[in-house]
N, C-alpha and C. Protein backbone atom coordinates (compact mmCIF):
# COMPACT_ATOMS: atom_id res chain seq x y z
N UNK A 1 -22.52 18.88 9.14
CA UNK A 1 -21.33 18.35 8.50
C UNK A 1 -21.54 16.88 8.15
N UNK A 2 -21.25 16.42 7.18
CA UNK A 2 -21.18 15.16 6.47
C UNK A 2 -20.44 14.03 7.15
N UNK A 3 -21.04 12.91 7.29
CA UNK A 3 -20.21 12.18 7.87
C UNK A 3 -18.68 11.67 7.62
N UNK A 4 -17.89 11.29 8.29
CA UNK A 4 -16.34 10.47 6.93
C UNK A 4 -16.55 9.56 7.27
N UNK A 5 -16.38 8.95 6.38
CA UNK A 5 -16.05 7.27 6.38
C UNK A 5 -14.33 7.15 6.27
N UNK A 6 -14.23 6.21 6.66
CA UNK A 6 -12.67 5.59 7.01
C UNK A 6 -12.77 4.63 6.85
N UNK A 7 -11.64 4.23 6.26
CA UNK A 7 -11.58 2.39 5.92
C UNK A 7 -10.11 2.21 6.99
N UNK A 8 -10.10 0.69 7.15
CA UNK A 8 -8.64 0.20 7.57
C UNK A 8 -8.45 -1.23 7.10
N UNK A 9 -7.34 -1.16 6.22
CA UNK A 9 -7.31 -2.51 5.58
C UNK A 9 -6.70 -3.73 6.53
N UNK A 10 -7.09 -4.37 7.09
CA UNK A 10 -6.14 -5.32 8.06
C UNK A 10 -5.12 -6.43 7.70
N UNK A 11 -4.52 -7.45 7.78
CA UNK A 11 -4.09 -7.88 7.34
C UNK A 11 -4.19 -8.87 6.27
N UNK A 12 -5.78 -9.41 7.02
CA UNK A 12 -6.25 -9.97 5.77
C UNK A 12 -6.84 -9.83 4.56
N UNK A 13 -6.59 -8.02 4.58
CA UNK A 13 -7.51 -7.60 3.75
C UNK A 13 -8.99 -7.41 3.70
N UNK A 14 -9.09 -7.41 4.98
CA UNK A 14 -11.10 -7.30 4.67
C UNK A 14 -11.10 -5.61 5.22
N UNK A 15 -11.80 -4.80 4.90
CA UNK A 15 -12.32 -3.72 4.57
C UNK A 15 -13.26 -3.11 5.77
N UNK A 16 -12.84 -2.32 6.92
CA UNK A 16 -13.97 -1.71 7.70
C UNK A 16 -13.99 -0.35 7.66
N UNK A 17 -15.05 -0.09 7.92
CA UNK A 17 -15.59 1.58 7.61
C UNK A 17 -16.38 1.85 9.01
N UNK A 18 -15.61 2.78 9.39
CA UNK A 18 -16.02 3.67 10.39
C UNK A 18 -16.88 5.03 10.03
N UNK A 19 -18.11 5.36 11.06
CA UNK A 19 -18.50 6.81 10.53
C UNK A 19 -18.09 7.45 11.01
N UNK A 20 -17.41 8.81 11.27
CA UNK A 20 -17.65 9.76 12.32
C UNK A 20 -17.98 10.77 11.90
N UNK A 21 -19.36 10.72 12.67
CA UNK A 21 -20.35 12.13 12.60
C UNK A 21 -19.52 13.08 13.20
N UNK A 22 -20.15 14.26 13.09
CA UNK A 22 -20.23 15.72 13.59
C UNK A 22 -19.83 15.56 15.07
N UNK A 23 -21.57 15.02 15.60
CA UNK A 23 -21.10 14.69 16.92
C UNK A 23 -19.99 13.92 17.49
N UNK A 24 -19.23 13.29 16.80
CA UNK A 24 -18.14 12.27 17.46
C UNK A 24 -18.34 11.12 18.17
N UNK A 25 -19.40 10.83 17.57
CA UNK A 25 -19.70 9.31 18.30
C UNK A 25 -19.23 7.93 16.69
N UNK A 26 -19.20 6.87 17.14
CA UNK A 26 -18.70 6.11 15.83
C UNK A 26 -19.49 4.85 15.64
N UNK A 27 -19.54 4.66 14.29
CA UNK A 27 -20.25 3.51 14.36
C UNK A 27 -19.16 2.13 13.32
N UNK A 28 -19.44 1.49 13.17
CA UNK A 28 -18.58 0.26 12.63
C UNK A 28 -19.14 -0.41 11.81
N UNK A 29 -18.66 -0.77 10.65
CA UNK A 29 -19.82 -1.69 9.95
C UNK A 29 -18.57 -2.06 8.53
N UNK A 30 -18.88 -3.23 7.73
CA UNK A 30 -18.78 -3.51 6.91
C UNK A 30 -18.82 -3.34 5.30
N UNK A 31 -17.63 -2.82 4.69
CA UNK A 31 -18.43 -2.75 3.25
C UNK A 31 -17.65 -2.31 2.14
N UNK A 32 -17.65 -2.54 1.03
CA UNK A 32 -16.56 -2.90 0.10
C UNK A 32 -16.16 -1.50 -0.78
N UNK A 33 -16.63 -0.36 -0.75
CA UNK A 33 -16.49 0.43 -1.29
C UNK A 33 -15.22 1.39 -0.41
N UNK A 34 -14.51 2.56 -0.95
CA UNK A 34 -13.63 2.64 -0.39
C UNK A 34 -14.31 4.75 0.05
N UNK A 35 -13.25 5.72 0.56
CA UNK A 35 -13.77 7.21 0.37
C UNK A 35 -13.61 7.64 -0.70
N UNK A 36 -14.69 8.36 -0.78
CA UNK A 36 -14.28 9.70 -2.41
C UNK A 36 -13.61 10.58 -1.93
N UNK A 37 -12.99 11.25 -3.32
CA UNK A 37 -12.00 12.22 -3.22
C UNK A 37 -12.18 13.37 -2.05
N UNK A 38 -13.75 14.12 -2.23
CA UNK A 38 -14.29 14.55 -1.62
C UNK A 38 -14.41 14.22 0.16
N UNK A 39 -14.36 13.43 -0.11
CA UNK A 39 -14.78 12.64 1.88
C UNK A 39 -12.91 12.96 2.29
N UNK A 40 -11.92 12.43 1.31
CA UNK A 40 -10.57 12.28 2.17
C UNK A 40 -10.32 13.81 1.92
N UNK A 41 -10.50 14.78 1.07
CA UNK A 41 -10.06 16.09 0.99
C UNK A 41 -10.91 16.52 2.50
N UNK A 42 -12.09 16.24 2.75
CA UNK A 42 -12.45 16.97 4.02
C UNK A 42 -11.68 16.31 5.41
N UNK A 43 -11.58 15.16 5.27
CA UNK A 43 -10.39 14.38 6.28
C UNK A 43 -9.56 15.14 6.31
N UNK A 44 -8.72 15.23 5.08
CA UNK A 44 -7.44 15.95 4.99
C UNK A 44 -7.15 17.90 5.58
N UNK A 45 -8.15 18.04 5.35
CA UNK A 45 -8.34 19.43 5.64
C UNK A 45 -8.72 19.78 7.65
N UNK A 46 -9.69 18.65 7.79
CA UNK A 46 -9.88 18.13 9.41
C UNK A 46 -8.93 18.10 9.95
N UNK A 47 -8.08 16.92 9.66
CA UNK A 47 -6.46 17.09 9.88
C UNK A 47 -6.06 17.97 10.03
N UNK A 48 -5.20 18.56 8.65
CA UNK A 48 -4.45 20.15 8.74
C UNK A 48 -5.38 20.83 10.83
N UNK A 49 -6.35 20.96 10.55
CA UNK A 49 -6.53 21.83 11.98
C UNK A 49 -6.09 21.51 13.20
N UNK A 50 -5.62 20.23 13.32
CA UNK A 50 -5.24 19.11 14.40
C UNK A 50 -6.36 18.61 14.95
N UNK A 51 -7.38 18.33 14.28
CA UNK A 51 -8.42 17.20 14.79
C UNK A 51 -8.31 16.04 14.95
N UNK A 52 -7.74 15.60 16.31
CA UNK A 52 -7.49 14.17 16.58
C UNK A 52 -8.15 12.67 15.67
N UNK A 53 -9.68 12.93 15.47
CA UNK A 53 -10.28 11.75 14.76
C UNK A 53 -10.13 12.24 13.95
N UNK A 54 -9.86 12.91 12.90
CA UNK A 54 -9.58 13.13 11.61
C UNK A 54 -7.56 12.50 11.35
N UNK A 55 -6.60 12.80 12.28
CA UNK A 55 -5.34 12.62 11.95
C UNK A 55 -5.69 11.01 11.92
N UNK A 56 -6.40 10.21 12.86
CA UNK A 56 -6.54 9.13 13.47
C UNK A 56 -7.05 8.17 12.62
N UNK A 57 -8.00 8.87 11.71
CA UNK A 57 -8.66 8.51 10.59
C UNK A 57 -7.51 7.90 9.13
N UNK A 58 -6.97 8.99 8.81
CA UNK A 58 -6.37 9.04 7.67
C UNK A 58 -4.98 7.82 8.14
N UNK A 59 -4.65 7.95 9.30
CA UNK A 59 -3.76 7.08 9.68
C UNK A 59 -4.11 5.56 9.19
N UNK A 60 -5.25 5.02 9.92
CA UNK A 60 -6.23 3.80 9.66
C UNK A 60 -6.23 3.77 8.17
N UNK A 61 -6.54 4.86 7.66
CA UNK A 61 -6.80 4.96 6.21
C UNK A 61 -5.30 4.48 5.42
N UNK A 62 -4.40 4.21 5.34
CA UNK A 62 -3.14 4.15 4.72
C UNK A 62 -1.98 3.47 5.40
N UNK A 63 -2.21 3.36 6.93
CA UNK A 63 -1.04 2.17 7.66
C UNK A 63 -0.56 1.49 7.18
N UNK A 64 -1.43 0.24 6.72
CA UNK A 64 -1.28 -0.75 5.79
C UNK A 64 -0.62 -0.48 4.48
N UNK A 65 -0.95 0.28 3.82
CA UNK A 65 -0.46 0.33 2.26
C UNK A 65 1.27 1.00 2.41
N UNK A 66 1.27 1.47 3.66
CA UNK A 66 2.57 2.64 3.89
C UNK A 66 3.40 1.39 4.56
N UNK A 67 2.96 0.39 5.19
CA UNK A 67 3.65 -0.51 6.01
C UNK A 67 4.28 -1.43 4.93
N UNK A 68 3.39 -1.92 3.80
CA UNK A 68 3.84 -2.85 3.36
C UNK A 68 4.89 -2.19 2.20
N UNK A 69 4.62 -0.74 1.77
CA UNK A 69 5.34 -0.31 0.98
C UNK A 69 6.69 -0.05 1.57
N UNK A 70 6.70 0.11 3.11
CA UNK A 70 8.34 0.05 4.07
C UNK A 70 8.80 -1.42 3.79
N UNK A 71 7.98 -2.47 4.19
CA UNK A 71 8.39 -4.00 3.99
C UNK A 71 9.13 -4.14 2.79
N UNK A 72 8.51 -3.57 1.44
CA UNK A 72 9.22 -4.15 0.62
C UNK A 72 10.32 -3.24 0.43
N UNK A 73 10.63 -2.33 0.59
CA UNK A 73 12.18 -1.53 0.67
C UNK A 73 13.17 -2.04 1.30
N UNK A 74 12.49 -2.47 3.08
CA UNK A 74 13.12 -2.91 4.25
C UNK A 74 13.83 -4.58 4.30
N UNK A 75 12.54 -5.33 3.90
CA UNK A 75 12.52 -6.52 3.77
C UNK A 75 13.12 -7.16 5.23
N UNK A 76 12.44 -6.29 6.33
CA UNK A 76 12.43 -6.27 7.55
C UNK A 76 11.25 -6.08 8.46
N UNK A 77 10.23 -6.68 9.47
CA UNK A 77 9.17 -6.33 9.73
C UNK A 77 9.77 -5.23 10.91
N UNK A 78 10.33 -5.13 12.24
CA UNK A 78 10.43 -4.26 12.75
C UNK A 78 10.93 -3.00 11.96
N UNK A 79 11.61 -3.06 11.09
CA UNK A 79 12.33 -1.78 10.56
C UNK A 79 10.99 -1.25 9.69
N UNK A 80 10.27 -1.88 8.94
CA UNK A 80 9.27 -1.79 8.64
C UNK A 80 8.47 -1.04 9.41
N UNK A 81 7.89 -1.53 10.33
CA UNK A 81 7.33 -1.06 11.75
C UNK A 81 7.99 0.52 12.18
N UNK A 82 9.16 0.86 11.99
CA UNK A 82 9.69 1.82 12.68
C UNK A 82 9.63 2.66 11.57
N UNK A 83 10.00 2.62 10.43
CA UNK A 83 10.27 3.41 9.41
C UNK A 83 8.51 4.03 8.71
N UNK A 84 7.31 3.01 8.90
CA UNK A 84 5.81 3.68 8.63
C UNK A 84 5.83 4.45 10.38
N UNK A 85 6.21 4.47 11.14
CA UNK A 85 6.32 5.39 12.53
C UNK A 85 6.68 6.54 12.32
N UNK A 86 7.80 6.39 11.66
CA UNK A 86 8.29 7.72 10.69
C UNK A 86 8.26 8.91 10.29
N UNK A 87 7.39 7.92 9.09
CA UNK A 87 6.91 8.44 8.16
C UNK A 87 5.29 9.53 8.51
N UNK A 88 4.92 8.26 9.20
CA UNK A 88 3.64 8.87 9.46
C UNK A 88 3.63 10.29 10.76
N UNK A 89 4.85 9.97 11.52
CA UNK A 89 5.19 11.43 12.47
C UNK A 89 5.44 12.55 12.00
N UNK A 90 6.46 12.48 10.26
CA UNK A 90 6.65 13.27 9.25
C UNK A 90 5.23 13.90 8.61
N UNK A 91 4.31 12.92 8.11
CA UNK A 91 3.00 13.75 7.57
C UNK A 91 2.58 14.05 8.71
N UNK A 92 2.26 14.12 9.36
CA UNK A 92 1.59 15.00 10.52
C UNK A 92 1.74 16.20 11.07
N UNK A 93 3.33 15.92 11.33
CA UNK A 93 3.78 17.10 11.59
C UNK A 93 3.58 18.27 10.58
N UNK A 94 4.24 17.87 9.32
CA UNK A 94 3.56 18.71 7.89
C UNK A 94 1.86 18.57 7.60
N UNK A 95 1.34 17.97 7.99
CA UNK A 95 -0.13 18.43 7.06
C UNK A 95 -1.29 19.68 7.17
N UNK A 96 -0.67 20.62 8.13
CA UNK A 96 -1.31 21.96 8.40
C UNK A 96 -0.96 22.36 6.79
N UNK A 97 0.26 22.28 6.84
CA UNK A 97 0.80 23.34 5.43
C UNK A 97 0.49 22.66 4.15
N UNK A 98 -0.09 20.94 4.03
CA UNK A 98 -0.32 20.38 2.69
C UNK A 98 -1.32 21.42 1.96
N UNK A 99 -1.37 21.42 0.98
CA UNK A 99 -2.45 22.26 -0.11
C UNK A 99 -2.72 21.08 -1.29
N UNK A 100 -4.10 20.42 -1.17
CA UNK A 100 -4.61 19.88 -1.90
C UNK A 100 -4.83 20.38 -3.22
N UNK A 101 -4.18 19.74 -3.83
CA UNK A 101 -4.23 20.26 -5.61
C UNK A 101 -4.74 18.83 -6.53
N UNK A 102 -5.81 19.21 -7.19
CA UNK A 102 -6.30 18.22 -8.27
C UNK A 102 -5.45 17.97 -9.39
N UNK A 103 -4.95 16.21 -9.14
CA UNK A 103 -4.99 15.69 -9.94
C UNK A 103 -5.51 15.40 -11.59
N UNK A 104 -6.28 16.46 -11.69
CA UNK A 104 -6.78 16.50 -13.51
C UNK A 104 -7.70 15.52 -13.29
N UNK A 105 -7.80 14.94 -14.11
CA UNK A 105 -9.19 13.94 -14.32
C UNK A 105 -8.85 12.75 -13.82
N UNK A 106 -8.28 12.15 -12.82
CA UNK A 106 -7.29 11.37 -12.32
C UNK A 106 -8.48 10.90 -11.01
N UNK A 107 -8.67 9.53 -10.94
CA UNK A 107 -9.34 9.91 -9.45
C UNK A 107 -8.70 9.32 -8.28
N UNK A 108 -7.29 9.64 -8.54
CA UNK A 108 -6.41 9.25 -7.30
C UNK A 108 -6.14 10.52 -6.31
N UNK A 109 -5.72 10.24 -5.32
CA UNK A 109 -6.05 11.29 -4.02
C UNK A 109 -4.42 11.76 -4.25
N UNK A 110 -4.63 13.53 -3.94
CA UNK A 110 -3.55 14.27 -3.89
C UNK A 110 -2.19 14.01 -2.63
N UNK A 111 -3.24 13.44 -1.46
CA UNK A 111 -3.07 13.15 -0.63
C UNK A 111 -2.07 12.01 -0.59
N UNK A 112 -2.56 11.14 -1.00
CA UNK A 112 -1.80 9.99 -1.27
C UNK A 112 -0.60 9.84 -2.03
N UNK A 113 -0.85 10.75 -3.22
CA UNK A 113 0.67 10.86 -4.07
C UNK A 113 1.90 11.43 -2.92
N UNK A 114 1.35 12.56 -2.02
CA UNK A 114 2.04 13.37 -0.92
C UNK A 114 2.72 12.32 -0.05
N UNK A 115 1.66 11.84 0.56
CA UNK A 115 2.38 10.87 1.29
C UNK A 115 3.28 9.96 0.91
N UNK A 116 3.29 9.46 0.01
CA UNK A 116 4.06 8.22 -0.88
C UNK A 116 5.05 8.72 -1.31
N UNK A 117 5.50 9.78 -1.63
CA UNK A 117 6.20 11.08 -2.12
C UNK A 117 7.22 11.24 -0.66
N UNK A 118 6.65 11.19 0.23
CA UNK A 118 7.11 11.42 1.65
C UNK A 118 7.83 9.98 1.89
N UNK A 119 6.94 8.87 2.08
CA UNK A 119 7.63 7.98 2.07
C UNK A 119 8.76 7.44 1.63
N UNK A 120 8.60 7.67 -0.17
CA UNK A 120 9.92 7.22 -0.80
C UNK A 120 11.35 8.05 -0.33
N UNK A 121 10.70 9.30 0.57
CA UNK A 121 12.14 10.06 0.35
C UNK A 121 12.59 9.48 2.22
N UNK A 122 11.83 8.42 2.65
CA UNK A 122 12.86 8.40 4.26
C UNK A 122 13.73 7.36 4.26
């Protein structure tokens, strides 16, 4: 099985990528490129089974973008804070049943429209 890479954007914006192999061991490293469609559809699908480093993954993968997208609705950091808690308890609970469908020639993640989709509606 192919490794995933995972990013987590931090606050300042700098960019880390985690591997996790097959075996489940991890490594850490630096680097500016982000996952292909391909790498988060197998995340996403990892997930759906309840694979802890895969839910754990995609989490890291989008905190940030889901946090700040609560901030600016909230224009509150704890409510902020509570409302990506949410949200993110909401995709989880649902992502056995997500069904990845392509976007057309689009190379934005199905995934992501879902979630954001999820978000706007809490």
């Amino acid at each position: 099985q192919e490794a995933i890479e995972r990013y987590a954007r931090s606050e300042l914006g700098a960019t880390r990528a985690t591997i996790i192999p097959s075996d489940g061991t991890t490594r850490a490293f630096e680097r500016e490129e982000g996952l292909s469609l391909e790498q988060e559809r197998e995340l996403v699908a990892r997930a759906g089974q309840g694979e802890p480093r895969a839910v754990g993954a995609l989490y890291d993968l989008y905190v940030t973008q889901v946090y700040r997208y609560c901030l600016g609705r909230v224009r509150n950091h704890a409510d902020a804070e509570d409302l990506t808690e949410e949200i993110f308890l909401k995709v989880m609970g649902a992502i056995e049943g997500f069904e990845w469908r392509s976007l057309g020639e689009s190379e934005r993640s199905p995934f992501r429209s879902w979630l954001f989709r999820i978000a706007h509606t809490m």
